[in-house]
PDB file of N, CA and C in Angstrom:
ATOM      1  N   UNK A   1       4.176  10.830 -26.684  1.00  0.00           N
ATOM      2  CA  UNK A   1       5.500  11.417 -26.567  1.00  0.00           C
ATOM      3  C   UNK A   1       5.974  11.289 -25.134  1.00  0.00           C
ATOM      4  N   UNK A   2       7.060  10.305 -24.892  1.00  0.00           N
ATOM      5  CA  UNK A   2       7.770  10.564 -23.416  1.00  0.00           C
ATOM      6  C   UNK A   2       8.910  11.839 -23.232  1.00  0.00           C
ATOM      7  N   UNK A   3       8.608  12.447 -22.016  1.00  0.00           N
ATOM      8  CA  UNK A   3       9.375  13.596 -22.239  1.00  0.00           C
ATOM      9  C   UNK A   3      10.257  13.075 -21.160  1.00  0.00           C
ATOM     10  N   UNK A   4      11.272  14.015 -20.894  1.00  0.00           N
ATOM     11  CA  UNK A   4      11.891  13.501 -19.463  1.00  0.00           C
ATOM     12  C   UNK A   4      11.341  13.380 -18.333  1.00  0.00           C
ATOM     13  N   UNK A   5      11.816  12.615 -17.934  1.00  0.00           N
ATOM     14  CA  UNK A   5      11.150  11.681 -16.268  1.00  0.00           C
ATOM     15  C   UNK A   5      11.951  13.170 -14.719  1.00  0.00           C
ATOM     16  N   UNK A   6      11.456  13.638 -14.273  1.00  0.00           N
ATOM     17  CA  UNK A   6      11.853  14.398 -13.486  1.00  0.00           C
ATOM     18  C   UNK A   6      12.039  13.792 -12.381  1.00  0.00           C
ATOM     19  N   UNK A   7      13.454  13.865 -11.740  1.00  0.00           N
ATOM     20  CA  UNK A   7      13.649  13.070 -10.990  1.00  0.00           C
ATOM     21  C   UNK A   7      13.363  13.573  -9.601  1.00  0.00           C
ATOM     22  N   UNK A   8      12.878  14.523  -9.392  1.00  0.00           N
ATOM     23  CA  UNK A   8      12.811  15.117  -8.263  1.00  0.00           C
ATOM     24  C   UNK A   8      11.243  15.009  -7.760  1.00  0.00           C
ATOM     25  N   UNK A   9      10.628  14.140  -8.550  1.00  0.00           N
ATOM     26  CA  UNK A   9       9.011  13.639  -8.278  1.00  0.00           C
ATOM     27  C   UNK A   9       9.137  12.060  -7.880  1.00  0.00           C
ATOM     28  N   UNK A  10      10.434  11.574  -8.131  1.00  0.00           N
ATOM     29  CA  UNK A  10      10.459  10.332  -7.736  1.00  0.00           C
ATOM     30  C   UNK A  10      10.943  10.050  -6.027  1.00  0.00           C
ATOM     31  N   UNK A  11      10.798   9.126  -5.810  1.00  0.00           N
ATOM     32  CA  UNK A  11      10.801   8.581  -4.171  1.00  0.00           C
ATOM     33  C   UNK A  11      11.956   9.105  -4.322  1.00  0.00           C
ATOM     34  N   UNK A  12      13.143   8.273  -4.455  1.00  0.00           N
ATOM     35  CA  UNK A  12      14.412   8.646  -4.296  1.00  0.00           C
ATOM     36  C   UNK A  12      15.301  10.443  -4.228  1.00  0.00           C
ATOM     37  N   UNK A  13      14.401  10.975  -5.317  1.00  0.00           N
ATOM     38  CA  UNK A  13      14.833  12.156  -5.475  1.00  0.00           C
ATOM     39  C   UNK A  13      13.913  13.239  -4.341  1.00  0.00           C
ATOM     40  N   UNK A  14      12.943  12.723  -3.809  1.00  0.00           N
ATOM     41  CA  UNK A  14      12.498  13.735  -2.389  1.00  0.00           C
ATOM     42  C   UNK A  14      13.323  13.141  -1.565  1.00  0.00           C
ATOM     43  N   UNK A  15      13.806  11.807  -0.924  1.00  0.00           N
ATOM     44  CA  UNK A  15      14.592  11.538  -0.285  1.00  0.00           C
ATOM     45  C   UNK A  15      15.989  12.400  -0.134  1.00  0.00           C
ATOM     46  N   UNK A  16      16.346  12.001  -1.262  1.00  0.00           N
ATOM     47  CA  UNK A  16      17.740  12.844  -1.736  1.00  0.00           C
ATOM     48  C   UNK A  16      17.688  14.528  -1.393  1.00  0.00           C
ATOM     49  N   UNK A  17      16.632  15.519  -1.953  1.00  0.00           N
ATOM     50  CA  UNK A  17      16.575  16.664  -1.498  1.00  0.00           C
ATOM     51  C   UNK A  17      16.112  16.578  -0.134  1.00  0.00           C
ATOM     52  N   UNK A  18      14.996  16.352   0.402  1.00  0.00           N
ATOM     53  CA  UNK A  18      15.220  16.006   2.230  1.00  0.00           C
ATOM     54  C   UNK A  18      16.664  16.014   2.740  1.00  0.00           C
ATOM     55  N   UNK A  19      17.368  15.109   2.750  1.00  0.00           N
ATOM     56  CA  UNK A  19      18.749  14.860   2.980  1.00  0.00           C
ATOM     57  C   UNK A  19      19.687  15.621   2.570  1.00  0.00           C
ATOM     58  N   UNK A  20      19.512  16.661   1.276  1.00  0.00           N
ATOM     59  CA  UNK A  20      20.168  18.041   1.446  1.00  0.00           C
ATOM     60  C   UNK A  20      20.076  18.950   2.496  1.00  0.00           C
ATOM     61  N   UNK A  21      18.682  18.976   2.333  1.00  0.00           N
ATOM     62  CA  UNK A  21      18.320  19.971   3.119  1.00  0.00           C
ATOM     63  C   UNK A  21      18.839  20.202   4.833  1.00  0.00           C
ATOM     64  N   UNK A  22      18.712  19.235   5.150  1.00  0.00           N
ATOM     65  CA  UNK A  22      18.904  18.636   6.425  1.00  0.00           C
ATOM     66  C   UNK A  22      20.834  18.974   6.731  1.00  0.00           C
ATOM     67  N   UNK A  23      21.254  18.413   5.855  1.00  0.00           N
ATOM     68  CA  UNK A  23      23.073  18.619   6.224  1.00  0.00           C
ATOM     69  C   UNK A  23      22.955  20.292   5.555  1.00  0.00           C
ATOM     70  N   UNK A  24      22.283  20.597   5.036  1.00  0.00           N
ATOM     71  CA  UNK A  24      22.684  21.918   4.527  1.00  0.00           C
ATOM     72  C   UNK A  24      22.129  23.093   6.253  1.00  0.00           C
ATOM     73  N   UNK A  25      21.311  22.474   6.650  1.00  0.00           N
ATOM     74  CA  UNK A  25      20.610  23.167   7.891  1.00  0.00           C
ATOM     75  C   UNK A  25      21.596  23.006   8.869  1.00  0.00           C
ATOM     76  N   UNK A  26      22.078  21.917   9.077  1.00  0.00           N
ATOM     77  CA  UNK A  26      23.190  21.176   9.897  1.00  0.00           C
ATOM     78  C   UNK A  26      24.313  22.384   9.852  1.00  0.00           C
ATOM     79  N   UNK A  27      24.687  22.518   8.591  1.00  0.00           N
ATOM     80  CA  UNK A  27      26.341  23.194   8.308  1.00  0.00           C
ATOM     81  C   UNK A  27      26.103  25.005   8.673  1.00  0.00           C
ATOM     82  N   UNK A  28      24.685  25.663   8.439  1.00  0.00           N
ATOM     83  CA  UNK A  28      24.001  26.755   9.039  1.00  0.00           C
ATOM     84  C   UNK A  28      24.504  26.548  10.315  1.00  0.00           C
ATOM     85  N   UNK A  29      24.274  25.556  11.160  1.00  0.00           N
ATOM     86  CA  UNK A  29      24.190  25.637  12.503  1.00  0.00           C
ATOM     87  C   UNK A  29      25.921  25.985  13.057  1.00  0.00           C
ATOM     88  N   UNK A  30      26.267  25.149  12.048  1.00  0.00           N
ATOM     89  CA  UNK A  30      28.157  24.710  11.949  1.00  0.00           C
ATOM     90  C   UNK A  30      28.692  26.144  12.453  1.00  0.00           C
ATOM     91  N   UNK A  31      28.155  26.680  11.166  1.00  0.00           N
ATOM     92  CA  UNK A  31      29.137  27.776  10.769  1.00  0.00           C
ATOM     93  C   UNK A  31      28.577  29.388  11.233  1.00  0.00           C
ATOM     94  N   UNK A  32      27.552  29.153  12.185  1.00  0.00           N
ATOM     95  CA  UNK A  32      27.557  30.360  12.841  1.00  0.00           C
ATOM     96  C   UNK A  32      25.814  30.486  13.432  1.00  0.00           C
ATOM     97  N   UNK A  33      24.898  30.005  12.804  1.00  0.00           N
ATOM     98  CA  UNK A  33      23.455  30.738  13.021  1.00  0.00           C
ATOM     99  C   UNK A  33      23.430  29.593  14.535  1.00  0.00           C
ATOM    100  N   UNK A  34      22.462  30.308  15.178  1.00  0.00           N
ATOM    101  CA  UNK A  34      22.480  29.870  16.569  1.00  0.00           C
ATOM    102  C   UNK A  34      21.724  28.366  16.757  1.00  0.00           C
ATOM    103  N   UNK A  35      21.838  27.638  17.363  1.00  0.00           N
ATOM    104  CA  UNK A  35      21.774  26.618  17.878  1.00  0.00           C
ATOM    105  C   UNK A  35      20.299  25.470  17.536  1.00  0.00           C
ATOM    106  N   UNK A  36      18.968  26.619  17.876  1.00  0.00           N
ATOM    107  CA  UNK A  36      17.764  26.410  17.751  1.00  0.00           C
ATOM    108  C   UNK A  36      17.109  26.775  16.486  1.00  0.00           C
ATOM    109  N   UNK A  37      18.163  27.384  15.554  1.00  0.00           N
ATOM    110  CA  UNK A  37      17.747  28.050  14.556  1.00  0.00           C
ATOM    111  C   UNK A  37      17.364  27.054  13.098  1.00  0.00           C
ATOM    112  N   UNK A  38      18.915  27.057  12.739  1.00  0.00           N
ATOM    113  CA  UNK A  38      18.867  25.723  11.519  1.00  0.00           C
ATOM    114  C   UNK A  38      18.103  26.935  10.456  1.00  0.00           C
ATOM    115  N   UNK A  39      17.757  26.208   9.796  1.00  0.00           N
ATOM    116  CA  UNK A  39      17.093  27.067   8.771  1.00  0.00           C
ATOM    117  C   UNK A  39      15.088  27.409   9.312  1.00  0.00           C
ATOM    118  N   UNK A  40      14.996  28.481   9.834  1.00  0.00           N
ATOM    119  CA  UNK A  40      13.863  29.202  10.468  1.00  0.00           C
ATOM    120  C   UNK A  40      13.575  30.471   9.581  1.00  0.00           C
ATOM    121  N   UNK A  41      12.617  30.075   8.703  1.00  0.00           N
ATOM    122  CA  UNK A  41      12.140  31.289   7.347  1.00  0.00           C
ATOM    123  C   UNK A  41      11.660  32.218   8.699  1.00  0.00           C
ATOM    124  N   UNK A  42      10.702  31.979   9.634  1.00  0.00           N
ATOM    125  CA  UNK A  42      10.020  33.175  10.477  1.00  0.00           C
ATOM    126  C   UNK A  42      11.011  33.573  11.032  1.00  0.00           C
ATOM    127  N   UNK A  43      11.772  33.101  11.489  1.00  0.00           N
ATOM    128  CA  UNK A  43      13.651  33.521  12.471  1.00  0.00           C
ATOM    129  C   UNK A  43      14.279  34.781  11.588  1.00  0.00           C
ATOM    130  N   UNK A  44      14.574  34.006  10.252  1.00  0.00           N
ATOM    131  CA  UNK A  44      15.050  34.762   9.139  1.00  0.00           C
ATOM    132  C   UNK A  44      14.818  35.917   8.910  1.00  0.00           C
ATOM    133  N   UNK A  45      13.297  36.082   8.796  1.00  0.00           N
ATOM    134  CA  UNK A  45      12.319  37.383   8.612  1.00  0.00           C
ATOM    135  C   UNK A  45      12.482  38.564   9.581  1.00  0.00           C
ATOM    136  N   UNK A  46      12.384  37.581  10.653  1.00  0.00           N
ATOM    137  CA  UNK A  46      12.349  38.558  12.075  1.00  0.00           C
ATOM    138  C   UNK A  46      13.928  39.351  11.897  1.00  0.00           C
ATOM    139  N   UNK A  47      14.553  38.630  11.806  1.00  0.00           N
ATOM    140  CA  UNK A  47      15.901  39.594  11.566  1.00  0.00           C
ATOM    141  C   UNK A  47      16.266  40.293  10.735  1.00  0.00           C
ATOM    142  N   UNK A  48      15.450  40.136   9.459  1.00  0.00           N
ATOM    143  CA  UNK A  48      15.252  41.017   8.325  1.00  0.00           C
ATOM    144  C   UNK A  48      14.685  42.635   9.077  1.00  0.00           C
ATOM    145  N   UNK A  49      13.636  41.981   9.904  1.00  0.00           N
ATOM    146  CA  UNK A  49      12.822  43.251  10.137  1.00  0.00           C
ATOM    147  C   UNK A  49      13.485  44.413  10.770  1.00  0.00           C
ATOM    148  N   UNK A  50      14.312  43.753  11.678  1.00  0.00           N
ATOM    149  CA  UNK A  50      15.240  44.603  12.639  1.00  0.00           C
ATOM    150  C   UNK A  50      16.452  44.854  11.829  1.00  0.00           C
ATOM    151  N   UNK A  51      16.986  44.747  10.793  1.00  0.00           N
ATOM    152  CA  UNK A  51      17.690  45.225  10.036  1.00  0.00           C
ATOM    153  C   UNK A  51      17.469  46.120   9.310  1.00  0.00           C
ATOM    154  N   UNK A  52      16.297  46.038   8.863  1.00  0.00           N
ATOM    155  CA  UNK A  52      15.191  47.420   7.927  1.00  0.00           C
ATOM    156  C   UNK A  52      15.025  48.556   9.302  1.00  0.00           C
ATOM    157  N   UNK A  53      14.935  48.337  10.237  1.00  0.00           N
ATOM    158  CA  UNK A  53      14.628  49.086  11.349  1.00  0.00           C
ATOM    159  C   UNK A  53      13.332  49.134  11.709  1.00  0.00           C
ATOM    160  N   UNK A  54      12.564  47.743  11.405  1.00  0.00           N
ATOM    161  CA  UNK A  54      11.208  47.779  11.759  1.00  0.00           C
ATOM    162  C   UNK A  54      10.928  47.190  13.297  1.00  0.00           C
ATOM    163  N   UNK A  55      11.791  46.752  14.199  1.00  0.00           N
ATOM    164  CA  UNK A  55      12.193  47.073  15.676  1.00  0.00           C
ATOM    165  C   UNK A  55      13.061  47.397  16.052  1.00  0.00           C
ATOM    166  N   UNK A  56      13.388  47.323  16.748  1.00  0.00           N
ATOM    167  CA  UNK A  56      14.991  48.145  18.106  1.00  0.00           C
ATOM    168  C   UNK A  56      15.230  47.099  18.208  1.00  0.00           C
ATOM    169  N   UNK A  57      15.283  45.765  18.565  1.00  0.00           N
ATOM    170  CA  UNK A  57      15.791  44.652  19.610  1.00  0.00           C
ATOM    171  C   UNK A  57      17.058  44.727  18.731  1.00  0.00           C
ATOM    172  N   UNK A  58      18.258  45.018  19.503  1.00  0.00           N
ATOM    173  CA  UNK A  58      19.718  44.549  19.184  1.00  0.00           C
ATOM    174  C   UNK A  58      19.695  43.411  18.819  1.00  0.00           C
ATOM    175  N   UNK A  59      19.288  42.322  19.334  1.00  0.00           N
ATOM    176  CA  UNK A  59      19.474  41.333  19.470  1.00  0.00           C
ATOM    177  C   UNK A  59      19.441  40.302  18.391  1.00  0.00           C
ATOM    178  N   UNK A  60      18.350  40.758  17.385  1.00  0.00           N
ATOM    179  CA  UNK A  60      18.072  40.182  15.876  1.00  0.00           C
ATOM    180  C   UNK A  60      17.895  41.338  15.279  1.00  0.00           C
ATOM    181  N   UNK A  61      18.886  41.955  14.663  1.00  0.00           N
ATOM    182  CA  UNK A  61      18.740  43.294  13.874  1.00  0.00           C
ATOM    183  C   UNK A  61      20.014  42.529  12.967  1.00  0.00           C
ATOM    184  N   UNK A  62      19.801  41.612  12.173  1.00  0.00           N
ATOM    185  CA  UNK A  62      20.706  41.019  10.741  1.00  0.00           C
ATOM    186  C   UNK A  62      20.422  40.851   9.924  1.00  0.00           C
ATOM    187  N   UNK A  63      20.983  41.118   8.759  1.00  0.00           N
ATOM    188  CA  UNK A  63      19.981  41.077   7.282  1.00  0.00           C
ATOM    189  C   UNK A  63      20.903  38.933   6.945  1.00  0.00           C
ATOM    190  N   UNK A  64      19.795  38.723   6.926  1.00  0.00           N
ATOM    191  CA  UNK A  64      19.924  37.199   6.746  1.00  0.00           C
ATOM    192  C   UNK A  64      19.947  36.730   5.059  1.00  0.00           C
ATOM    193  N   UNK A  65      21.416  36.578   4.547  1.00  0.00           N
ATOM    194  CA  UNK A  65      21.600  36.160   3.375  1.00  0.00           C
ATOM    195  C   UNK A  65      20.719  34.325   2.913  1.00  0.00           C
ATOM    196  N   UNK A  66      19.871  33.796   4.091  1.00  0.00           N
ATOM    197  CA  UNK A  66      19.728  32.823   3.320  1.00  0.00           C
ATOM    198  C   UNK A  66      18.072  33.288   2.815  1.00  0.00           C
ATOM    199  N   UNK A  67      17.475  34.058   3.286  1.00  0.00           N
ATOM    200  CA  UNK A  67      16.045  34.338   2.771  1.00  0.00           C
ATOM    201  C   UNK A  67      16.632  35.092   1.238  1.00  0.00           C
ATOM    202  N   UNK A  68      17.334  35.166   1.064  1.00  0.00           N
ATOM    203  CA  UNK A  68      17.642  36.022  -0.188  1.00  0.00           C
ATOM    204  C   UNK A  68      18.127  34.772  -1.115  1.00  0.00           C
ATOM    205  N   UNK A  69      18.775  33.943  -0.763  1.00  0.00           N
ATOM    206  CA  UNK A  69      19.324  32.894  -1.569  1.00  0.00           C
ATOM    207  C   UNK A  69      17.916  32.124  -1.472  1.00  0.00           C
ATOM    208  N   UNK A  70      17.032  31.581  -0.400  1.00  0.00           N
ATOM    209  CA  UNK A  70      16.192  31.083  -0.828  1.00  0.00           C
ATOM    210  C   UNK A  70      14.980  31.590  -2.084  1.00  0.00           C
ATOM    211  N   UNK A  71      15.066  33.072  -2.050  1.00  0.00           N
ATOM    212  CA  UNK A  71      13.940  33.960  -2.744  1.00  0.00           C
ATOM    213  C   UNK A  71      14.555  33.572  -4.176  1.00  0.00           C
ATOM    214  N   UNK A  72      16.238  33.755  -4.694  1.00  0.00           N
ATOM    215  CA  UNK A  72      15.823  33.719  -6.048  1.00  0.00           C
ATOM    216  C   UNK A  72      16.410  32.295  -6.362  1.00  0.00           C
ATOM    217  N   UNK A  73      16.933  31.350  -5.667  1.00  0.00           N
ATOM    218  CA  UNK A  73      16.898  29.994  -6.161  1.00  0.00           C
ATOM    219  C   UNK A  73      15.557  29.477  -6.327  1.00  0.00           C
ATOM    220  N   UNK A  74      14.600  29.958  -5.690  1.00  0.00           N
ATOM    221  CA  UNK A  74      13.593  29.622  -6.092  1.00  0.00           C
ATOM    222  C   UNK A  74      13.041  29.782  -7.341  1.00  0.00           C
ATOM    223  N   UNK A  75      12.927  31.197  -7.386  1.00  0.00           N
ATOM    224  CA  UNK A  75      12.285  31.582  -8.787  1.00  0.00           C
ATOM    225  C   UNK A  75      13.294  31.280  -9.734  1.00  0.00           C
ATOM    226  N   UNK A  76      15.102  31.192  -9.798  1.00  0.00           N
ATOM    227  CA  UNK A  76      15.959  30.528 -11.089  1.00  0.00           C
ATOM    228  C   UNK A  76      15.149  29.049 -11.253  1.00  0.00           C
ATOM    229  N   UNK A  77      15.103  28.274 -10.061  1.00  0.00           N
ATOM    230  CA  UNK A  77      14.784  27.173 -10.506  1.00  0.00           C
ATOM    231  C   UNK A  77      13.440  27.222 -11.069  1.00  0.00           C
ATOM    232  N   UNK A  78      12.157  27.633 -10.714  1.00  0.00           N
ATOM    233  CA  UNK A  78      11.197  28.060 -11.189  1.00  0.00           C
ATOM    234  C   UNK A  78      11.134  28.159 -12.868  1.00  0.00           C
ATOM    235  N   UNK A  79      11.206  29.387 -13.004  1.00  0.00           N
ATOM    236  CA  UNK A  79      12.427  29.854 -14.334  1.00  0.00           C
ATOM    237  C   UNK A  79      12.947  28.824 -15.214  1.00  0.00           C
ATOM    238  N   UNK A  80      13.633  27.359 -14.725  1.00  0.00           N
ATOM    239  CA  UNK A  80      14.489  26.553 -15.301  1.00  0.00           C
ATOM    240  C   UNK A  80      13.449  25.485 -15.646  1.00  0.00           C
ATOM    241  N   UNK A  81      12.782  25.240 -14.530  1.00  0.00           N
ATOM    242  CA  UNK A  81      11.988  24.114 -15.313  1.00  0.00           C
ATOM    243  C   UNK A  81      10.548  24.442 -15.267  1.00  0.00           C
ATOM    244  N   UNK A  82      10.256  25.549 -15.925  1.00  0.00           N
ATOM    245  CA  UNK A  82       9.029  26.319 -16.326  1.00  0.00           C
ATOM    246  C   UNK A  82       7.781  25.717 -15.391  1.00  0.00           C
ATOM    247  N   UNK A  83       8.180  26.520 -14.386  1.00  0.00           N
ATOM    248  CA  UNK A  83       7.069  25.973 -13.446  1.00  0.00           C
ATOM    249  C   UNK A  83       6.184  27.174 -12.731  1.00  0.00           C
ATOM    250  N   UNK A  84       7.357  28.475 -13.525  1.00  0.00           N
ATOM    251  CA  UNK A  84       6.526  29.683 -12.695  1.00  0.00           C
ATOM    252  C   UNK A  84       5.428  30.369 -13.524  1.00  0.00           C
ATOM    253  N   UNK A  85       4.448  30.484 -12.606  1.00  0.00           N
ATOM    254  CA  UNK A  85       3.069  30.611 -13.727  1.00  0.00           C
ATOM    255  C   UNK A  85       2.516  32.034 -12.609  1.00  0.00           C
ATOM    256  N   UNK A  86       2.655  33.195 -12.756  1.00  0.00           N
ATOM    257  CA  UNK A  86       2.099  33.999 -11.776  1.00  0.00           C
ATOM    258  C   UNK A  86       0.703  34.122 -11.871  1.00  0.00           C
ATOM    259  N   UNK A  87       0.219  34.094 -11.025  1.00  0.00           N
ATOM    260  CA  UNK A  87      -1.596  34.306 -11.270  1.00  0.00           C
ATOM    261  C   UNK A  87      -1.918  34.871  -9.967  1.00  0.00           C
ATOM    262  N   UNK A  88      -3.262  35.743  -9.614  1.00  0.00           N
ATOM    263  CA  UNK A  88      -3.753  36.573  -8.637  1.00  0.00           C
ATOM    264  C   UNK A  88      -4.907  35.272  -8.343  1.00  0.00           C
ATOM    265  N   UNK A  89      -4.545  35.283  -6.807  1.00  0.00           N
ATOM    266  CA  UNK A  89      -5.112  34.573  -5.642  1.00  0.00           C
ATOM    267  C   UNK A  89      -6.536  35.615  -5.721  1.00  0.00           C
ATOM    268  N   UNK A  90      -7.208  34.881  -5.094  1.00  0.00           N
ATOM    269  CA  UNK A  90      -8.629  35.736  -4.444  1.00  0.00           C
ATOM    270  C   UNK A  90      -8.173  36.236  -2.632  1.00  0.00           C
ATOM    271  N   UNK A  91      -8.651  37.393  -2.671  1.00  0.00           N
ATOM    272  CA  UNK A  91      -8.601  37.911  -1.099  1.00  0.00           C
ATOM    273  C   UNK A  91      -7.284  38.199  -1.209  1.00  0.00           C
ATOM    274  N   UNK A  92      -6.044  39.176  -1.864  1.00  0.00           N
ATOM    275  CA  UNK A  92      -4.735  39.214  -1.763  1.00  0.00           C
ATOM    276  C   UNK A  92      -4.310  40.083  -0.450  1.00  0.00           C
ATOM    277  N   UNK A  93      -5.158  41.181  -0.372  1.00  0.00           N
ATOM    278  CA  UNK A  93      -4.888  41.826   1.191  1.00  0.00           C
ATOM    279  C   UNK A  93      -4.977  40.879   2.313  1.00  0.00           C
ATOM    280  N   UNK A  94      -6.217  40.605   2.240  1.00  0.00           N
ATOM    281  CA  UNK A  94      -6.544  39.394   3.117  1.00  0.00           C
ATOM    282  C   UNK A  94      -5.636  38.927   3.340  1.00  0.00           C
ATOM    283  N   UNK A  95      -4.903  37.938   2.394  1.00  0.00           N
ATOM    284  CA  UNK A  95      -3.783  36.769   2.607  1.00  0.00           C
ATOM    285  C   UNK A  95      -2.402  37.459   3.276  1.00  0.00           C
ATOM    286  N   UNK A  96      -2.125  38.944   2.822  1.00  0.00           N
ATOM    287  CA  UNK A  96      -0.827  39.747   3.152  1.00  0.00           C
ATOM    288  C   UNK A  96      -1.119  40.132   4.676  1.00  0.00           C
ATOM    289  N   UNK A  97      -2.510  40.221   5.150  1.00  0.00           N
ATOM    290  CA  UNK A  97      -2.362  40.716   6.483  1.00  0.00           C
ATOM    291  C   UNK A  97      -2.247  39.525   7.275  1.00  0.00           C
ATOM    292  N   UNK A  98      -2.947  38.008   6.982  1.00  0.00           N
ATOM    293  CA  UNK A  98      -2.211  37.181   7.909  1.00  0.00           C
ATOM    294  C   UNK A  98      -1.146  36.774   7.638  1.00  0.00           C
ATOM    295  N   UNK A  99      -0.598  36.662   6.986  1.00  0.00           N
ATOM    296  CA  UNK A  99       0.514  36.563   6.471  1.00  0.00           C
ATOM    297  C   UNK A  99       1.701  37.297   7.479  1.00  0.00           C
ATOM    298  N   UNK A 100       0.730  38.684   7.584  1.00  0.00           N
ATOM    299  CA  UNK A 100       2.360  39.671   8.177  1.00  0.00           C
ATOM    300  C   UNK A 100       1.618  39.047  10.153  1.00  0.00           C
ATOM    301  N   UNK A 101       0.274  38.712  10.037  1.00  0.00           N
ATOM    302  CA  UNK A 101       0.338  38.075  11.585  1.00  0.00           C
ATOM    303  C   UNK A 101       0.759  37.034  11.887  1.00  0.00           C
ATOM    304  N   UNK A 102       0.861  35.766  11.023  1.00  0.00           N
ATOM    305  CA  UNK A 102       1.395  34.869  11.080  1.00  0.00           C
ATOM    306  C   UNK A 102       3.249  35.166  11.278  1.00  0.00           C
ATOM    307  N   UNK A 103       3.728  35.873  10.775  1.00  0.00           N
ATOM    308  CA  UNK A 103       5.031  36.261  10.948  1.00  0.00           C
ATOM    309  C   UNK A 103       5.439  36.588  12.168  1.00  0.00           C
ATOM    310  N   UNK A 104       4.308  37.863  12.442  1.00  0.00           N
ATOM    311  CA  UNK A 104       4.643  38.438  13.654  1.00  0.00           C
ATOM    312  C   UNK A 104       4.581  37.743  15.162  1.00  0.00           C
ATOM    313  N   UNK A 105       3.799  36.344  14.972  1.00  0.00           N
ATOM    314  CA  UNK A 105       3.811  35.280  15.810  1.00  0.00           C
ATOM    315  C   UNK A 105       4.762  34.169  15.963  1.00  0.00           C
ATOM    316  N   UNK A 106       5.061  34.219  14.963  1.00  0.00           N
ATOM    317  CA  UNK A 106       6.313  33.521  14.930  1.00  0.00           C
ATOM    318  C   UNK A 106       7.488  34.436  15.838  1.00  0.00           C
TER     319      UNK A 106
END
């Protein structure tokens, strides 16, 4: 049985999303996020944090609408082409505390 060919496993179609990604990071920069930023998930976070009030720094205290658009385009697309399979990792604390150090280094 051939099922559909997914095009987003083919050369062309990582090319093609690369090259979204990239003018989509570009037009971030366009239209307001700062200079060095572009699309920065640890950047993102950090300003999450200071928006929750988990520091003082004025300076990045913004709740950043693209970690939120990235969180559930992910899982819609997930969702769409049945790819989300939840399952428990081994060591889950483990992984959450570097996780929140890896962040916090960033």
């Amino acid at each position: 049985m051939g099922g559909a060919k997914n095009i987003f496993s083919s050369r062309w179609g990582i090319i093609s999303v690369g090259a979204l990604i990239g003018i989509f990071a570009e037009l971030l920069q366009k239209l307001g996020n700062p200079g060095n930023m572009g699309i920065c998930v640890a950047c993102f976070e950090r300003d999450i944090a200071g928006a929750t009030g988990l520091h003082r720094a004025a300076v990045v205290q913004y709740m950043r609408p693209e970690i939120i658009g990235f969180v559930l385009g992910s899982l819609i697309a997930a969702y769409i082409f049945k790819e989300f399979r939840p399952r428990a990792g081994s060591a889950p604390i483990a992984r959450f505390v570097l996780g929140v150090f890896a962040m916090i280094g960033a």
